[in-house]
N, C-alpha and C. Protein backbone atom coordinates (compact mmCIF):
# COMPACT_ATOMS: atom_id res chain seq x y z
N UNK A 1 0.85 -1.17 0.00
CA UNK A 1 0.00 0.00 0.00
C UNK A 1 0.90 1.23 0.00
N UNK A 2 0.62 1.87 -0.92
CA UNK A 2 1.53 3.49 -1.17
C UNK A 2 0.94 4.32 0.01
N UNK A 3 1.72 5.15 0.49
CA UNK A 3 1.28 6.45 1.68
C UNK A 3 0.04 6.90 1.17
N UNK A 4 0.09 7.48 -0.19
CA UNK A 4 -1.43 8.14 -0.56
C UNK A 4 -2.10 7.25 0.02
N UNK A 5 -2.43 6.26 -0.35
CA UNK A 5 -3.46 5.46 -0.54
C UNK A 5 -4.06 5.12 1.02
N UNK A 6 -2.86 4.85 2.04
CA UNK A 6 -3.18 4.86 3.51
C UNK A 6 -3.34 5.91 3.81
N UNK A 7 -2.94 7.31 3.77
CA UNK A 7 -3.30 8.65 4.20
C UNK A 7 -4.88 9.07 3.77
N UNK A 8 -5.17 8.49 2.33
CA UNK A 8 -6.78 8.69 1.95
C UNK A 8 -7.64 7.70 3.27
N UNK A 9 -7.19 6.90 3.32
CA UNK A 9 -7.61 5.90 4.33
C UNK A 9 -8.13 6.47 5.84
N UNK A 10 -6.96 6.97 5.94
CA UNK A 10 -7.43 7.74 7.58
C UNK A 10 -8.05 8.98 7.27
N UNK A 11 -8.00 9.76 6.58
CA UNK A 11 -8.98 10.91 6.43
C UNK A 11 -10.20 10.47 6.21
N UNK A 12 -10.47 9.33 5.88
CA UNK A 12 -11.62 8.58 5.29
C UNK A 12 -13.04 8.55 7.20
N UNK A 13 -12.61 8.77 7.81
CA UNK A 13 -12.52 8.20 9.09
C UNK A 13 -13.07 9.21 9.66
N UNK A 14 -14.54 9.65 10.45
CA UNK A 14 -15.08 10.91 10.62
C UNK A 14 -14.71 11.36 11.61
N UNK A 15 -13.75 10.85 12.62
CA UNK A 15 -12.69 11.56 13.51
C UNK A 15 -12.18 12.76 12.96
N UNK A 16 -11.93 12.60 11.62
CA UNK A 16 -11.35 13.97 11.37
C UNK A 16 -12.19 14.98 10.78
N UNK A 17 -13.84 14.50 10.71
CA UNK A 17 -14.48 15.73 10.52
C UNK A 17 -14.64 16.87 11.56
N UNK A 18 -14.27 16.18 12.78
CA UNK A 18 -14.27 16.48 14.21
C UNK A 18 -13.48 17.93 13.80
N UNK A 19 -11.91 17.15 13.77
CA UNK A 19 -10.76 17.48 14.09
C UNK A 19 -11.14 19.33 13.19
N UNK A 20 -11.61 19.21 12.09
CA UNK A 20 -11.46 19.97 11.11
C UNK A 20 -10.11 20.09 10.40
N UNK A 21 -10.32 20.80 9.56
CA UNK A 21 -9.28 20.99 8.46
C UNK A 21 -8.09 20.85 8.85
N UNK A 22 -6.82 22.32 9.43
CA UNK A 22 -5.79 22.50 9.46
C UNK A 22 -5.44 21.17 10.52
N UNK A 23 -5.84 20.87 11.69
CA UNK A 23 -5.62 19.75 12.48
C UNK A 23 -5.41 18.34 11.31
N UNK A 24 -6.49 18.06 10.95
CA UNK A 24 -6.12 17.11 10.42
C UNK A 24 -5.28 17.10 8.91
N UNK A 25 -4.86 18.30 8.35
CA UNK A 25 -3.82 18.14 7.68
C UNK A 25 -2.41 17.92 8.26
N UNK A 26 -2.17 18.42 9.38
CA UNK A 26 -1.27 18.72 10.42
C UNK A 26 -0.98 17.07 10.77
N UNK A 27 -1.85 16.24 11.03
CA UNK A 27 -1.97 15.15 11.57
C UNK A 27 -1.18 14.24 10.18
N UNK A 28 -2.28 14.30 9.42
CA UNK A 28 -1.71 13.72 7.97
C UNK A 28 -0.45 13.98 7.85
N UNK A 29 0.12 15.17 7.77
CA UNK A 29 1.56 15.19 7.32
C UNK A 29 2.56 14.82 8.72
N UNK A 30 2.18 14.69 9.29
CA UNK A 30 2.96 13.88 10.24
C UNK A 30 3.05 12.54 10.37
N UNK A 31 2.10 11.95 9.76
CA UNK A 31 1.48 10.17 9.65
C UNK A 31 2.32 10.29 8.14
N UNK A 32 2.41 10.97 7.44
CA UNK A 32 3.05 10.91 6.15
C UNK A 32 4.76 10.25 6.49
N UNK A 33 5.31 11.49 7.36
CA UNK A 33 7.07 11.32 7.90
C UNK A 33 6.76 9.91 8.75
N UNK A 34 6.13 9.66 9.37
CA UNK A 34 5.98 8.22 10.21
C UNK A 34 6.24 6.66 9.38
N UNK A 35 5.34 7.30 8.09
CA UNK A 35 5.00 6.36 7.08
C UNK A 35 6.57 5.83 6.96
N UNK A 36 7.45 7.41 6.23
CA UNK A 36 8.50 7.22 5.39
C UNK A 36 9.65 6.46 6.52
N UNK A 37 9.48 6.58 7.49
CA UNK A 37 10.47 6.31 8.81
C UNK A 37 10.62 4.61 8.86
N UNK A 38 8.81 4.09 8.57
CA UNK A 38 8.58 2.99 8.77
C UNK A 38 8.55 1.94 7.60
N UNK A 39 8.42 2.51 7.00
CA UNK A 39 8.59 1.81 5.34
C UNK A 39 9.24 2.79 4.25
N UNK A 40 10.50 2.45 4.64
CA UNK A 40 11.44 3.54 3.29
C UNK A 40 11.76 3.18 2.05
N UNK A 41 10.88 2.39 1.45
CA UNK A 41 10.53 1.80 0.24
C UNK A 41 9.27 2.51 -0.32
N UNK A 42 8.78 2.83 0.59
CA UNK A 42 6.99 3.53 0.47
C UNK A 42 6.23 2.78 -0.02
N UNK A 43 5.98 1.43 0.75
CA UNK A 43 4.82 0.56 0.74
C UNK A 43 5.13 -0.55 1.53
N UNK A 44 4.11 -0.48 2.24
CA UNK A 44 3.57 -1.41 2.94
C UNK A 44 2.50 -2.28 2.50
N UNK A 45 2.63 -3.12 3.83
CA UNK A 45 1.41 -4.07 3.57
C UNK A 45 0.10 -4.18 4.03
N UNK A 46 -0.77 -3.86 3.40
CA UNK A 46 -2.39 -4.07 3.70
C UNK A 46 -2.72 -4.99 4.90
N UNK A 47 -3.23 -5.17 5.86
CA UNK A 47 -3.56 -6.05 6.54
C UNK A 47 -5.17 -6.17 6.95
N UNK A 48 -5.97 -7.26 6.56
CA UNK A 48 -7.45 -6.76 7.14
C UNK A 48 -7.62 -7.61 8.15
N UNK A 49 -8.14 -7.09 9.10
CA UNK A 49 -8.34 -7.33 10.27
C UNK A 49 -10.22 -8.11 10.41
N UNK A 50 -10.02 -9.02 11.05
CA UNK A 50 -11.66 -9.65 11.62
C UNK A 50 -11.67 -10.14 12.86
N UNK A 51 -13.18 -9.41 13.08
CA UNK A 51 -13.47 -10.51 14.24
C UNK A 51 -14.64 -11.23 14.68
């Protein structure tokens, strides 16, 4: 999974309608540098979760 594609993911998420705008861009681009820290290839792996 590319960063876009997980970053669309969590904005997806009405926590951040809460948050509003500048917060949750703020948030995003910090989950962005986290991303790159944690996967410096820029992709990861999907995992779906059940229960």
């Amino acid at each position: 999974m590319p960063p876009d594609t997980h970053l669309a993911d969590l904005g997806s998420h009405s926590a951040f309608l809460v948050l509003g705008g500048e917060p949750t861009r703020r948030f995003l681009a910090e989950e962005r540098d986290r991303f790159a820290e944690v996967f410096p290839d820029g992709t990861a792996r999907s995992v779906t979760w059940s229960t």
